[in-house]
N, C-alpha and C. Protein backbone atom coordinates (compact mmCIF):
# COMPACT_ATOMS: atom_id res chain seq x y z
N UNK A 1 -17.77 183.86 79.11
CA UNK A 1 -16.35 183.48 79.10
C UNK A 1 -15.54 184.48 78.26
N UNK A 2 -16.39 184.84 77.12
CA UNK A 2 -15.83 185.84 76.12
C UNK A 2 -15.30 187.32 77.04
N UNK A 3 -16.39 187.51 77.71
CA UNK A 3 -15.95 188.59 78.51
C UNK A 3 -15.04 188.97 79.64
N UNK A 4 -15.07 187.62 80.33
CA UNK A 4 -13.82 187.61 81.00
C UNK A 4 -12.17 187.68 80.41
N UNK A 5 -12.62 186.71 79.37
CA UNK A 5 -11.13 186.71 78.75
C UNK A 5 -10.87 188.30 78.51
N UNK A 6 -11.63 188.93 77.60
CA UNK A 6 -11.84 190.27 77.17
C UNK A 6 -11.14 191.51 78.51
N UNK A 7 -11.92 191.28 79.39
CA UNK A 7 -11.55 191.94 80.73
C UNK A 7 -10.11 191.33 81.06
N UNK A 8 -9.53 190.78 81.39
CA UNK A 8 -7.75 190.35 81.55
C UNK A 8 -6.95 190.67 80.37
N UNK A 9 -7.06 190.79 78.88
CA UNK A 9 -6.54 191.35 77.79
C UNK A 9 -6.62 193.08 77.60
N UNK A 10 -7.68 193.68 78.28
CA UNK A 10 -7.64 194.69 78.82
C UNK A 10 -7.29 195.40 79.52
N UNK A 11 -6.54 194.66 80.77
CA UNK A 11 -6.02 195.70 82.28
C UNK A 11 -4.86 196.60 82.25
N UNK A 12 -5.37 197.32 82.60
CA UNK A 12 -3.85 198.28 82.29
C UNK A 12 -2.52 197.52 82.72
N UNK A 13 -1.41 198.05 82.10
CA UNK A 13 -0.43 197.29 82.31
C UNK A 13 0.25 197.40 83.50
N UNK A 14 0.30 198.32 84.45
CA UNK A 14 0.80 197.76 86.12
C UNK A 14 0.08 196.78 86.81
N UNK A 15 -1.44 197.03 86.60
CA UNK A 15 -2.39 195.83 87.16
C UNK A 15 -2.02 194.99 86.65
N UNK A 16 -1.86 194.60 85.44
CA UNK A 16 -1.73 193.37 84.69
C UNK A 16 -0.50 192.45 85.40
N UNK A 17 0.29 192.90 85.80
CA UNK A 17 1.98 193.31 86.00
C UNK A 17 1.42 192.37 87.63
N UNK A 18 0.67 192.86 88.15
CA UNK A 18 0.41 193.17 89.61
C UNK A 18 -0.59 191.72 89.34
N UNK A 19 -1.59 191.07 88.89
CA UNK A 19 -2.11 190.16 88.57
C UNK A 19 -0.61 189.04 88.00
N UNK A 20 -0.27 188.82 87.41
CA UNK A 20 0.79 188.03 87.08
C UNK A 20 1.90 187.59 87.92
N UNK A 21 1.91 189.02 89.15
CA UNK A 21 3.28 188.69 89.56
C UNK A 21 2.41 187.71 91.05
N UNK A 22 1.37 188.17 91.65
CA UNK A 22 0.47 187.83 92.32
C UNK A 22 0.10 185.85 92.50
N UNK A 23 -0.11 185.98 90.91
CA UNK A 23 -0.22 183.70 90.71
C UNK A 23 0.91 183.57 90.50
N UNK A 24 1.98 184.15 90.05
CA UNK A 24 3.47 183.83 89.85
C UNK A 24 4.02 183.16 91.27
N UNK A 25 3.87 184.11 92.20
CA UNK A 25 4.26 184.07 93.97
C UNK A 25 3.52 182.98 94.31
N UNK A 26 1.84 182.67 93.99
CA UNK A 26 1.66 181.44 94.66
C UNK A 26 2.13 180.21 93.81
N UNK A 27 2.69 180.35 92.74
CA UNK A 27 2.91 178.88 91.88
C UNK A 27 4.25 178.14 92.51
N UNK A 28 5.09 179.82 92.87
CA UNK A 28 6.56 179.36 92.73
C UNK A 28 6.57 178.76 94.85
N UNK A 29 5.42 179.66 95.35
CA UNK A 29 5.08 179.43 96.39
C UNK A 29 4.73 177.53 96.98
N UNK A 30 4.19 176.98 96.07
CA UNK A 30 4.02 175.76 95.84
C UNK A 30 4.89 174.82 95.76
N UNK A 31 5.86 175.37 95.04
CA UNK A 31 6.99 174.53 94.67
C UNK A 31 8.51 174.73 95.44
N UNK A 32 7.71 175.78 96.43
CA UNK A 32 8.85 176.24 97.96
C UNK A 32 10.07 176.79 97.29
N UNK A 33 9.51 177.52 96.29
CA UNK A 33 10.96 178.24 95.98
C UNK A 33 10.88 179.73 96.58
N UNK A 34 12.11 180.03 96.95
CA UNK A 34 12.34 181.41 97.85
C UNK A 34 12.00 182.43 96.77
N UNK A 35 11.96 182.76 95.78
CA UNK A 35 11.99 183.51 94.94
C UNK A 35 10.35 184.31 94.59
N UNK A 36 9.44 183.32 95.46
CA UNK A 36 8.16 183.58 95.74
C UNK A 36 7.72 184.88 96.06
N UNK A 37 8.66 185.02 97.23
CA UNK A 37 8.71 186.52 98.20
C UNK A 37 9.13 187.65 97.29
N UNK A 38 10.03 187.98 96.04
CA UNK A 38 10.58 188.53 95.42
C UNK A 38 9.20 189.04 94.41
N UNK A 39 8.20 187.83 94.13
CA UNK A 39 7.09 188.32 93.09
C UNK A 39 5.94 188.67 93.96
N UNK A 40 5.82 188.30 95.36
CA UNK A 40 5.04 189.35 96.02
C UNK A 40 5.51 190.84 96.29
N UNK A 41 6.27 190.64 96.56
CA UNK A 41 7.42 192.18 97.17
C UNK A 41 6.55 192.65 96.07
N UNK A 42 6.72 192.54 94.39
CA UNK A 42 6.38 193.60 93.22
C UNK A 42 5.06 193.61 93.34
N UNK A 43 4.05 192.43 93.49
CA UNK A 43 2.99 192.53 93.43
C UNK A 43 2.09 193.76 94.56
N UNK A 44 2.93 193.21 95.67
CA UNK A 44 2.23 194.78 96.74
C UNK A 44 2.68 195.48 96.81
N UNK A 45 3.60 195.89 95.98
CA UNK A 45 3.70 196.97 95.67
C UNK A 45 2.91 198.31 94.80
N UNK A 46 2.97 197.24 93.79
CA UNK A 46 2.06 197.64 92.60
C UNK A 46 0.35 197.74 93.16
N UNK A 47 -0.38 197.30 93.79
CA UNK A 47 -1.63 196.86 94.24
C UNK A 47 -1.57 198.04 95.76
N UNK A 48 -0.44 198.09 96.26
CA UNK A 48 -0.89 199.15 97.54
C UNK A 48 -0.82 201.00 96.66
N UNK A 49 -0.77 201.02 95.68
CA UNK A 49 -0.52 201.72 94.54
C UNK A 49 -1.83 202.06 93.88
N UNK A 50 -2.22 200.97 93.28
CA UNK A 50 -3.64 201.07 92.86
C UNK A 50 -4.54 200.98 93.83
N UNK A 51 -4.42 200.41 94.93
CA UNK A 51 -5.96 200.49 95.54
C UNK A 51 -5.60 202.21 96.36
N UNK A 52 -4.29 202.59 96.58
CA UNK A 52 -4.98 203.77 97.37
C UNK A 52 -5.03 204.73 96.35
N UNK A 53 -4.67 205.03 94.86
CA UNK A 53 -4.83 205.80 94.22
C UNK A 53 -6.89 205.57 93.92
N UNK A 54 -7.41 204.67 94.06
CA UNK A 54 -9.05 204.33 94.03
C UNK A 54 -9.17 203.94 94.98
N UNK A 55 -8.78 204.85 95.97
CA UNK A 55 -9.44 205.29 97.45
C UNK A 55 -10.08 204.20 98.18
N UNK A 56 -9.25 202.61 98.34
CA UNK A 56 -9.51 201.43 98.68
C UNK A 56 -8.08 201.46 99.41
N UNK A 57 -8.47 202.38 100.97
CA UNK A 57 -7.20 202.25 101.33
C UNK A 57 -6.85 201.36 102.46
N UNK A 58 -8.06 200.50 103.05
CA UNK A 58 -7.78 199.36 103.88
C UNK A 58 -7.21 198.58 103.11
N UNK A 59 -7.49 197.91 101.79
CA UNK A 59 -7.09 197.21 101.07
C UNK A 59 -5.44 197.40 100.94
N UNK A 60 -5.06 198.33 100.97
CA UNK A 60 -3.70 199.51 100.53
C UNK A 60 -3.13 199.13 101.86
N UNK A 61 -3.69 199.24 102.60
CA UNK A 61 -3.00 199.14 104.22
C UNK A 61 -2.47 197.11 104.52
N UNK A 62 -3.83 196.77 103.92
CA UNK A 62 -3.49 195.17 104.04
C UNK A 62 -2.25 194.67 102.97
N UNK A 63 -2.41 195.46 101.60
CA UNK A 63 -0.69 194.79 101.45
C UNK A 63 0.41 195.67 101.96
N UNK A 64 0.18 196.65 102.71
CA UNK A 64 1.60 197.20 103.50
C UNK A 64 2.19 195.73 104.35
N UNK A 65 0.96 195.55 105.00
CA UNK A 65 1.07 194.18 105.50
C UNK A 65 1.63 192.97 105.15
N UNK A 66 1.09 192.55 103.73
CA UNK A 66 1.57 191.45 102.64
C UNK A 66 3.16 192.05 102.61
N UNK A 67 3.39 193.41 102.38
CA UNK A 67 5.06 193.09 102.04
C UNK A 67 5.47 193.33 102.67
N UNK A 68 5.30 193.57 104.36
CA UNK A 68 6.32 193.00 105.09
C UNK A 68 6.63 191.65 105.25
N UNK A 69 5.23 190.84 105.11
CA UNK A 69 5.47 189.45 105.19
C UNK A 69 6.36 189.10 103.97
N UNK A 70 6.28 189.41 102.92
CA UNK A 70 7.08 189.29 102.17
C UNK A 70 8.34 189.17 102.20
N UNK A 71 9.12 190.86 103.08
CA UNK A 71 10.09 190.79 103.59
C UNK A 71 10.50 189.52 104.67
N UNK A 72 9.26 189.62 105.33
CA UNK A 72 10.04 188.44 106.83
C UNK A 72 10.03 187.30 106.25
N UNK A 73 9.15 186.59 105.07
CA UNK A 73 9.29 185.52 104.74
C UNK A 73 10.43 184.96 103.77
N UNK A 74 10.59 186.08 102.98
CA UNK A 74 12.25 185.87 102.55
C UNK A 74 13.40 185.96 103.19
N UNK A 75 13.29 185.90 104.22
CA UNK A 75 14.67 185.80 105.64
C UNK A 75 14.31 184.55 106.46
N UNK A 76 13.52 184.03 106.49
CA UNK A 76 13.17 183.17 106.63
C UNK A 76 13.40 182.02 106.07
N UNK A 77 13.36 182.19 104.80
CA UNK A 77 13.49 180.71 103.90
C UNK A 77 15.14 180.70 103.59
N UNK A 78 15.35 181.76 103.60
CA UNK A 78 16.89 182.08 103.26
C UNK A 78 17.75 180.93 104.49
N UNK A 79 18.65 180.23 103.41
CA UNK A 79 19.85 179.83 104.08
C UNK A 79 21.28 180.39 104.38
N UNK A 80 21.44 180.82 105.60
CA UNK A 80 22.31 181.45 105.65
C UNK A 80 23.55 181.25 106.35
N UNK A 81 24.77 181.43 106.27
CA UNK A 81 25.75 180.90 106.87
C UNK A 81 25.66 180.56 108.51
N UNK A 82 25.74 179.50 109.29
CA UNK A 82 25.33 179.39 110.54
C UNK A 82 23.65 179.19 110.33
N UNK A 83 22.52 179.47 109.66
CA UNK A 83 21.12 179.26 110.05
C UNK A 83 20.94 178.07 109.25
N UNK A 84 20.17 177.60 109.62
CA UNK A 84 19.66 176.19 109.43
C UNK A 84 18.37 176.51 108.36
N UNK A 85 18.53 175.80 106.47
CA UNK A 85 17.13 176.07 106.38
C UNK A 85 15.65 175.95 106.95
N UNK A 86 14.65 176.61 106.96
CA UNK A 86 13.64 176.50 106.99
C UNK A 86 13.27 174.89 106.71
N UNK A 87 12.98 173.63 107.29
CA UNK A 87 11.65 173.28 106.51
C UNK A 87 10.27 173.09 106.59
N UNK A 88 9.77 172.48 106.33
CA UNK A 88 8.09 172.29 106.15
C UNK A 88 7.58 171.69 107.08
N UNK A 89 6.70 172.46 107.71
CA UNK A 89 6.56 171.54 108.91
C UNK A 89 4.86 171.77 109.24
N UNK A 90 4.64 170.79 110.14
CA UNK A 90 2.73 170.16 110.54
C UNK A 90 2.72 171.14 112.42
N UNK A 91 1.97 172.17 112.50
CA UNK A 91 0.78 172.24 113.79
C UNK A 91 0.37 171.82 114.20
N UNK A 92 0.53 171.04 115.32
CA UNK A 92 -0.96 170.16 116.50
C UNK A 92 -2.00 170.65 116.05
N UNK A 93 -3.21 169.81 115.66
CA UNK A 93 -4.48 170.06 115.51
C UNK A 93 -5.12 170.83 116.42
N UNK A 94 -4.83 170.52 117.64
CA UNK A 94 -5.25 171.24 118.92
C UNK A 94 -4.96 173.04 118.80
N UNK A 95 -3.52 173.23 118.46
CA UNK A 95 -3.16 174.68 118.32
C UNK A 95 -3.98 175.35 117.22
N UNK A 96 -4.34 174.51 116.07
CA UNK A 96 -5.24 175.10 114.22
C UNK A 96 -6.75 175.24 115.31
N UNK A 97 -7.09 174.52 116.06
CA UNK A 97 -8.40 174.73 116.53
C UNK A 97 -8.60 176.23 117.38
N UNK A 98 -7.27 176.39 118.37
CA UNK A 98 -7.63 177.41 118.99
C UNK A 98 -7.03 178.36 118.18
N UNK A 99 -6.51 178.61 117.87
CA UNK A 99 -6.31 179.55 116.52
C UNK A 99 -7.70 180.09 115.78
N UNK A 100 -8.22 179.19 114.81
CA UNK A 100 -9.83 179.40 114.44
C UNK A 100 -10.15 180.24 115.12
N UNK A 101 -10.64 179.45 116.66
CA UNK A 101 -11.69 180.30 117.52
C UNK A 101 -11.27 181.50 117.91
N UNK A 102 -9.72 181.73 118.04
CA UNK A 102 -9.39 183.41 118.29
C UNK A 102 -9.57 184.18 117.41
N UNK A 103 -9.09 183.43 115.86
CA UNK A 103 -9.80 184.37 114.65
C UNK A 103 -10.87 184.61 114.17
N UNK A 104 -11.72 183.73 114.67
CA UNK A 104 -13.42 183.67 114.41
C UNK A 104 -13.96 184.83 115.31
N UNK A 105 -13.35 185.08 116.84
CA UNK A 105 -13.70 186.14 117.70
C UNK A 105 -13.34 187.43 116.92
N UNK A 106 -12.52 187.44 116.51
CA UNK A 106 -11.56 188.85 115.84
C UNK A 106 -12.48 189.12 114.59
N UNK A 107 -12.85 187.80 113.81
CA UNK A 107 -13.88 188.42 112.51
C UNK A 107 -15.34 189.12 112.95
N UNK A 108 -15.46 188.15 114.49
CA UNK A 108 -16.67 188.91 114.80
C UNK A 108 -16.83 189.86 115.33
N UNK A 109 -16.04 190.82 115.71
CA UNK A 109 -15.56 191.92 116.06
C UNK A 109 -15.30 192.63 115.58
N UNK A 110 -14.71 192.71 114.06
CA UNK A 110 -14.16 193.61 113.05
C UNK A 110 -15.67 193.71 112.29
N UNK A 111 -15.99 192.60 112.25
CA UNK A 111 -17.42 192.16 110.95
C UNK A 111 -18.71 193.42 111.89
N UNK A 112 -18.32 193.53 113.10
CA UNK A 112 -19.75 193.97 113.63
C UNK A 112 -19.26 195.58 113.45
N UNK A 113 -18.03 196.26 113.90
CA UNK A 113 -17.36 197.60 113.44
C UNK A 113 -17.89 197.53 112.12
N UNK A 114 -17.35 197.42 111.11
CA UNK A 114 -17.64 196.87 109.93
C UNK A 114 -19.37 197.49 109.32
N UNK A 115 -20.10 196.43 109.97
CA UNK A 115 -21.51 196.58 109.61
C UNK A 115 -22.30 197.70 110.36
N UNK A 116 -21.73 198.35 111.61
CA UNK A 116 -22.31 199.34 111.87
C UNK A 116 -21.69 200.62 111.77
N UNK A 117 -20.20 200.79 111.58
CA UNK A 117 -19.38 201.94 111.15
C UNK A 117 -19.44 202.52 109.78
N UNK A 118 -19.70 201.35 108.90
CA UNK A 118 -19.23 201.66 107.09
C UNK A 118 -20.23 200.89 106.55
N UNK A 119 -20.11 201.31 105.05
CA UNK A 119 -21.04 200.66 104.05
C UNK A 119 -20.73 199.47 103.56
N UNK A 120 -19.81 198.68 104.23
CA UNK A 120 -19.05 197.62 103.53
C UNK A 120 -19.94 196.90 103.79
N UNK A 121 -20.39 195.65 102.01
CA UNK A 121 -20.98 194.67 101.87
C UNK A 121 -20.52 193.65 102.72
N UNK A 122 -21.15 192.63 103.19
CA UNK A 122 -21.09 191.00 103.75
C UNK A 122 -19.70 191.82 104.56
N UNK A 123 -20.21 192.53 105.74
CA UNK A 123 -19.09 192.97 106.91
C UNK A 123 -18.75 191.49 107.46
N UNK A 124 -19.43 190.61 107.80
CA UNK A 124 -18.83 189.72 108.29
C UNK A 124 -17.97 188.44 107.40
N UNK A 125 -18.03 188.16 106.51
CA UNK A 125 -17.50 187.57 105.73
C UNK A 125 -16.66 188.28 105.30
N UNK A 126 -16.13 189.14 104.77
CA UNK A 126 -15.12 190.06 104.26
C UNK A 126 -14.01 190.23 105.28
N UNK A 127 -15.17 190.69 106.91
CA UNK A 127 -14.10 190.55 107.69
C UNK A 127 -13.11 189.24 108.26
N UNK A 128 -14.05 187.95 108.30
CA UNK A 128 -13.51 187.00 108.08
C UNK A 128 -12.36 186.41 107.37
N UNK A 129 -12.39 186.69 106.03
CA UNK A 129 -11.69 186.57 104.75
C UNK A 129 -10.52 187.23 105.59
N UNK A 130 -10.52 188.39 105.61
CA UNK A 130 -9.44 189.46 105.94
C UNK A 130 -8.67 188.86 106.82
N UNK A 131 -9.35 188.58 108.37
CA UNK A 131 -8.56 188.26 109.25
C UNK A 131 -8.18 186.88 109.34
N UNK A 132 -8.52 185.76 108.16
CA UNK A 132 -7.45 184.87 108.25
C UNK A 132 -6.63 184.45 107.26
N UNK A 133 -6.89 185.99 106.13
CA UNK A 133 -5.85 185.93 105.37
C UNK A 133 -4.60 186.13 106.12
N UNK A 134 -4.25 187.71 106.71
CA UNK A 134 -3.32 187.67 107.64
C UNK A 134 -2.69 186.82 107.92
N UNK A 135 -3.22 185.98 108.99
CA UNK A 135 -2.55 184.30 109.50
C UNK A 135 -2.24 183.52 108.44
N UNK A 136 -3.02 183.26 107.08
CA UNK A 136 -2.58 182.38 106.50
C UNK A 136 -1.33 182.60 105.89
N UNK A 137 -1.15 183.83 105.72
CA UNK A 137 0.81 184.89 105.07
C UNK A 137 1.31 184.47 106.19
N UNK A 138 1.29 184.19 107.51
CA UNK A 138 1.75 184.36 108.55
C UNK A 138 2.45 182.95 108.75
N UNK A 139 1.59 181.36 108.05
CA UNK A 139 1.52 180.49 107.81
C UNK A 139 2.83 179.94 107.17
N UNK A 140 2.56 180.87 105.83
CA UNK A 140 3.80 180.36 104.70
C UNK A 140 5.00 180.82 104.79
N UNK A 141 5.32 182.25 105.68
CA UNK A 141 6.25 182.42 106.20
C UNK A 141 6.71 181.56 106.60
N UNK A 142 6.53 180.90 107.63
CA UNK A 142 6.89 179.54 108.45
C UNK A 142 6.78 178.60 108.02
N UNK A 143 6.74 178.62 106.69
CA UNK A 143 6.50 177.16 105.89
C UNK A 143 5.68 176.31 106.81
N UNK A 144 4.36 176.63 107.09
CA UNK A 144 3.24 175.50 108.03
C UNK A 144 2.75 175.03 106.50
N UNK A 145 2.33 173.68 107.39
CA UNK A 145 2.03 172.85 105.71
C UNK A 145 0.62 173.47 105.77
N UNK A 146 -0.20 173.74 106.56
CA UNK A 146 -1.69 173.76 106.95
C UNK A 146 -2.25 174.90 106.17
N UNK A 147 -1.05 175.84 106.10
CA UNK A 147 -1.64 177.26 105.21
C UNK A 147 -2.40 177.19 103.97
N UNK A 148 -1.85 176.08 103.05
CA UNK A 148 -2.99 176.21 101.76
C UNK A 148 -4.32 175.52 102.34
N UNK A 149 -4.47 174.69 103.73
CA UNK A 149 -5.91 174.38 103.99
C UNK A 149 -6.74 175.87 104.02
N UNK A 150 -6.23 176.91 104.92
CA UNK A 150 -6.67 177.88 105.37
C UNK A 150 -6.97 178.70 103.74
N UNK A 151 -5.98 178.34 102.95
CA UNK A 151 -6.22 179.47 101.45
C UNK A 151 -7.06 178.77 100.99
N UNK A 152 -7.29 177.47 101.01
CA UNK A 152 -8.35 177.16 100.15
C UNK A 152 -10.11 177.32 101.05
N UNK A 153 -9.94 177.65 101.92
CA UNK A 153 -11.54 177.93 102.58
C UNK A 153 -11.38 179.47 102.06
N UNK A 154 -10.46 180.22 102.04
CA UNK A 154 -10.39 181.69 102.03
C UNK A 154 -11.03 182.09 100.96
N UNK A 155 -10.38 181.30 100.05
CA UNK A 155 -10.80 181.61 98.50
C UNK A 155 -11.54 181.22 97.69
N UNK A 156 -11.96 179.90 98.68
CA UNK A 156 -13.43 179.36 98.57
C UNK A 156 -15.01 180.66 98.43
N UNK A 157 -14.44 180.81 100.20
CA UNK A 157 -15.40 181.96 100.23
C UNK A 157 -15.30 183.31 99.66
N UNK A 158 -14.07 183.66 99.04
CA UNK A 158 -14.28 184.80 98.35
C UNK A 158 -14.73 184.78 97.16
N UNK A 159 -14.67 183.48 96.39
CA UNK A 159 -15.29 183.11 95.15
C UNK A 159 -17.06 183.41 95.32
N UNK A 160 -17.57 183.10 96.42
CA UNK A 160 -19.04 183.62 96.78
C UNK A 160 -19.46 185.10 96.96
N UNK A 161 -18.56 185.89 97.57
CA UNK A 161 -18.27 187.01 97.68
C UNK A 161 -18.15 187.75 96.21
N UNK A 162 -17.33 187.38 95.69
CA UNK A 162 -16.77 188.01 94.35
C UNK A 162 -18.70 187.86 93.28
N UNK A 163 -18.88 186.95 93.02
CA UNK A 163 -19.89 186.23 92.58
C UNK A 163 -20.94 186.95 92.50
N UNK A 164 -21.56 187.65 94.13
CA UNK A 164 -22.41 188.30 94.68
C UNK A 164 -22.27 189.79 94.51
N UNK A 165 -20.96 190.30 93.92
CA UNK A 165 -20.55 191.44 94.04
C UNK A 165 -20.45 191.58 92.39
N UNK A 166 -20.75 190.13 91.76
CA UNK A 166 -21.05 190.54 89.82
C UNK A 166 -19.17 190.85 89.27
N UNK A 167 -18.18 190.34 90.43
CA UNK A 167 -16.83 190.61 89.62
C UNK A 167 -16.48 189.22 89.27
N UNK A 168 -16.96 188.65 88.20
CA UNK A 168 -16.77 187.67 87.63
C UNK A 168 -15.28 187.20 87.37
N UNK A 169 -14.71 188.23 86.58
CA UNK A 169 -13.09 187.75 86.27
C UNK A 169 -12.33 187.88 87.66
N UNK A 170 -12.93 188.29 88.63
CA UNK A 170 -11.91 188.09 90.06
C UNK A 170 -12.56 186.81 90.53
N UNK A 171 -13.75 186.42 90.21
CA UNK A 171 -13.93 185.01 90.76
C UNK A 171 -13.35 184.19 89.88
N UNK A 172 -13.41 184.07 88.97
CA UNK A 172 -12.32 183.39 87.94
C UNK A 172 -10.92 182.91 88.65
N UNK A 173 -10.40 184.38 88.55
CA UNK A 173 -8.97 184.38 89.45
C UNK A 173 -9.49 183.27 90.49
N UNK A 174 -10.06 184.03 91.76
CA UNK A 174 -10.13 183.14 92.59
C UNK A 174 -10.39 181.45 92.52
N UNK A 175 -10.90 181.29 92.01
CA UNK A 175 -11.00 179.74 91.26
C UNK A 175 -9.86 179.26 91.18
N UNK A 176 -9.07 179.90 90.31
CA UNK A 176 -7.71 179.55 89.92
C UNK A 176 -6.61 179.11 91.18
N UNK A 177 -6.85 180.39 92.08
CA UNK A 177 -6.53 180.21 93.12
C UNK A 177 -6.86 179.19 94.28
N UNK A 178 -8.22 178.57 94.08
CA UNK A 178 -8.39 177.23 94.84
C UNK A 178 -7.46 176.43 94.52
N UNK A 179 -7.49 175.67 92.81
CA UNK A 179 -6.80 174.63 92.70
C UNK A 179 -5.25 174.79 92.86
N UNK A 180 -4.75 176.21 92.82
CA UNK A 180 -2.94 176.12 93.14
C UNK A 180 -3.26 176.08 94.56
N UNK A 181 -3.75 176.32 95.32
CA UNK A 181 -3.58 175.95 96.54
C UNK A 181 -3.95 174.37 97.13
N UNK A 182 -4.84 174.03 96.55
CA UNK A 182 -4.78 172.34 96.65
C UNK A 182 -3.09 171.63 96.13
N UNK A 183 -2.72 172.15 94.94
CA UNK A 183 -1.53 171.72 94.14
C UNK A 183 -0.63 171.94 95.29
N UNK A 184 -0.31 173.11 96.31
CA UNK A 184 0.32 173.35 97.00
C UNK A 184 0.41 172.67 98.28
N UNK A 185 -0.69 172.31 99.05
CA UNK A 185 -1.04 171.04 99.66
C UNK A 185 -0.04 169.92 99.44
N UNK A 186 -0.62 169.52 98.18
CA UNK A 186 0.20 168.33 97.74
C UNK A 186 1.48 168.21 97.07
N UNK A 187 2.06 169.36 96.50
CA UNK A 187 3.66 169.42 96.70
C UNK A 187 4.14 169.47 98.21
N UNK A 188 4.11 170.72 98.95
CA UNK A 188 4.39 170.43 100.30
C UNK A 188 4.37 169.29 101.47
N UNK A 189 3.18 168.57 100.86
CA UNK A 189 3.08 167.29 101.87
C UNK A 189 3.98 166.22 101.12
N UNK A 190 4.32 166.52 100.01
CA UNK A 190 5.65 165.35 99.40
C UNK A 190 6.93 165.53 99.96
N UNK A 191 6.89 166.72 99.88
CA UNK A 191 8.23 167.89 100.20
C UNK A 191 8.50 167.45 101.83
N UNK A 192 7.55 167.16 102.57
CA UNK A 192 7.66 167.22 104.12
C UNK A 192 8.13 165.74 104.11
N UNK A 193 7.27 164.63 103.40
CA UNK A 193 7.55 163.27 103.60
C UNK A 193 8.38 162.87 103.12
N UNK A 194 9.39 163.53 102.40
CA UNK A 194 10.24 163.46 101.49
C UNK A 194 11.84 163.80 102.24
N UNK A 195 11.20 165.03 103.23
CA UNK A 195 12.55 165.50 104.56
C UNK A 195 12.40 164.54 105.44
N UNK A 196 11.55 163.96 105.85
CA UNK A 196 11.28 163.27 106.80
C UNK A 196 11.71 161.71 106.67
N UNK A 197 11.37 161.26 105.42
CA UNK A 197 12.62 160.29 105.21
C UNK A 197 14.10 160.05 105.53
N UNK A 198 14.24 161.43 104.52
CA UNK A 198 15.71 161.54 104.56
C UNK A 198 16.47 161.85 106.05
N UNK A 199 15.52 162.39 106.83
CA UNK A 199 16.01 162.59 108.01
C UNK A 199 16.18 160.92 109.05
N UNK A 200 15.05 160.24 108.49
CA UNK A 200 15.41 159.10 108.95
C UNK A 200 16.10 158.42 108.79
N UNK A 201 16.52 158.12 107.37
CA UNK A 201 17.89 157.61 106.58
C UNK A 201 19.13 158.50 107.29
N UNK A 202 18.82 159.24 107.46
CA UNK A 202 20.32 160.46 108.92
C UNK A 202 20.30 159.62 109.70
N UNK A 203 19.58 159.19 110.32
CA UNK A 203 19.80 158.91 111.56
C UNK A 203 19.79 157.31 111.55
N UNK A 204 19.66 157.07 110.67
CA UNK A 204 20.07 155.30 110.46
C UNK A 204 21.59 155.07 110.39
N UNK A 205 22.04 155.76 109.34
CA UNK A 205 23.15 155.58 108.94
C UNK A 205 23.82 156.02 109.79
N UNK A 206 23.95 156.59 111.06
CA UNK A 206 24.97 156.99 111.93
C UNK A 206 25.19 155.97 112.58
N UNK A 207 26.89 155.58 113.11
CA UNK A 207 26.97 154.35 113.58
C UNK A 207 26.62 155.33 115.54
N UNK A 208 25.99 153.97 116.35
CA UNK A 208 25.76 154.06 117.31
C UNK A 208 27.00 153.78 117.98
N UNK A 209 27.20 154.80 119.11
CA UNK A 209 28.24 154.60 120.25
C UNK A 209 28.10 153.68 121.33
N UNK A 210 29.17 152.73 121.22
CA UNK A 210 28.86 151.53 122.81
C UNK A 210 29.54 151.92 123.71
C-alpha cells in the first residue's frame, strides 16, 4: 500500500494533472454535469502527449478518439437556444444484446490481428477492453443510462489485466473506477426517475380539451 501511495506522490506533474483531471470527468460525469467534457478535453490531451512521446501510439490514437467524444459530448449536453436538453435515457435490452455480439465479433477480430501481428499481451482481452470502451464514450455522450453497466465490466476486467501486468497503482485506479461507476448507475437512475416523474406531473397538470 506504502508503495502505491509512494508511486501517485511521485508522477510527474502533467501525468499527475492528466490522472486527476481523468476521475475528476468521471465524478462530475456521475453527477451529469456538462463540465465533465471540459476535464476530459485536458485529460486527452495531456495522455495523447505522453503515450506518444513513450511510443504507445495506439493508446495516443484512442484518446484522439476520447476528445472528440469529448467534443461531441459537450454539444450534446449543452442547452441551447431552440435545442431541447439532453436527458437520461434506457436502450431496449434487445438493441444492448445485439450490440455485445457486434462488439464481441470486432474484439475477435482485432484480438486475433493483435495476437498474430504484434507482441501485445492478452490480444484478446485488451482488444475487448478497447473496443467497448469506444461504445461505452459513445454511451455517455448520449446520456444512455446503461454506459456505467458497460464501465463497470470494462474496468472490472482491466483490473485483471493491470494485476497480471504487476501495475498495481493502475489497478488501484481501476478499482476506484469500478465503484464511481456503480455511484454513477445510481445517480443517473435517480436522475432518470426523477425526469420521469416530473414529466408525468406535466402531463397531469395540463387541463384536457373537450
Amino acid at each position: 500500500m506504502q508503495a502505491i501511495v509512494e508511486y501517485y506522490t511521485t508522477l510527474p506533474f502533467w501525468e499527475l494533472i492528466a490522472v486527476f483531471t481523468a476521475l475528476l470527468y468521471v465524478v462530475l460525469a456521475a453527477k451529469e454535469s456538462i463540465w465533465c467534457w471540459p476535464a476530459a478535453l485536458i485529460s486527452t490531451v495531456i495522455y495523447t502527449a505522453i503515450f506518444y512521446d513513450v511510443y504507445l501510439w495506439m493508446d495516443g490514437l484512442l484518446q484522439v478518439y476520447y476528445f472528440a467524444m469529448a467534443i461531441y459530448g459537450w454539444y450534446c449536453w449543452q442547452s441551447l437556444a431552440g435545442k431541447k436538453a439532453l436527458a437520461i435515457q434506457q436502450w431496449p435490452v434487445s438493441w444492448h444484446i445485439k450490440a455485445i455480439v457486434l462488439l464481441s465479433v470486432l474484439s475477435l477480430l482485432v484480438g486475433w490481428f493483435m495476437a498474430n501481428y504484434t507482441p501485445a499481451h492478452f490480444p484478446y482481452i485488451d482488444a475487448a477492453t478497447t473496443v467497448f470502451a469506444v461504445f461505452a464514450t459513445y454511451l455517455v455522450a448520449k446520456k444512455v443510462l446503461e454506459n456505467w453497466i458497460y464501465w463497470i465490466a470494462i474496468d472490472a476486467v482491466s483490473i485483471y489485466l493491470y494485476i497480471e501486468k504487476q501495475l498495481m497503482p493502475t489497478a488501484v485506479l481501476f478499482v476506484l473506477y469500478v465503484f464511481m461507476a456503480i455511484y454513477g448507475y445510481i445517480q443517473w437512475s435517480k436522475r432518470m426517475t426523477m425526469n420521469d416523474n416530473a414529466l408525468e406531473h406535466e402531463r397531469d397538470s395540463v387541463p384536457s380539451s373537450r
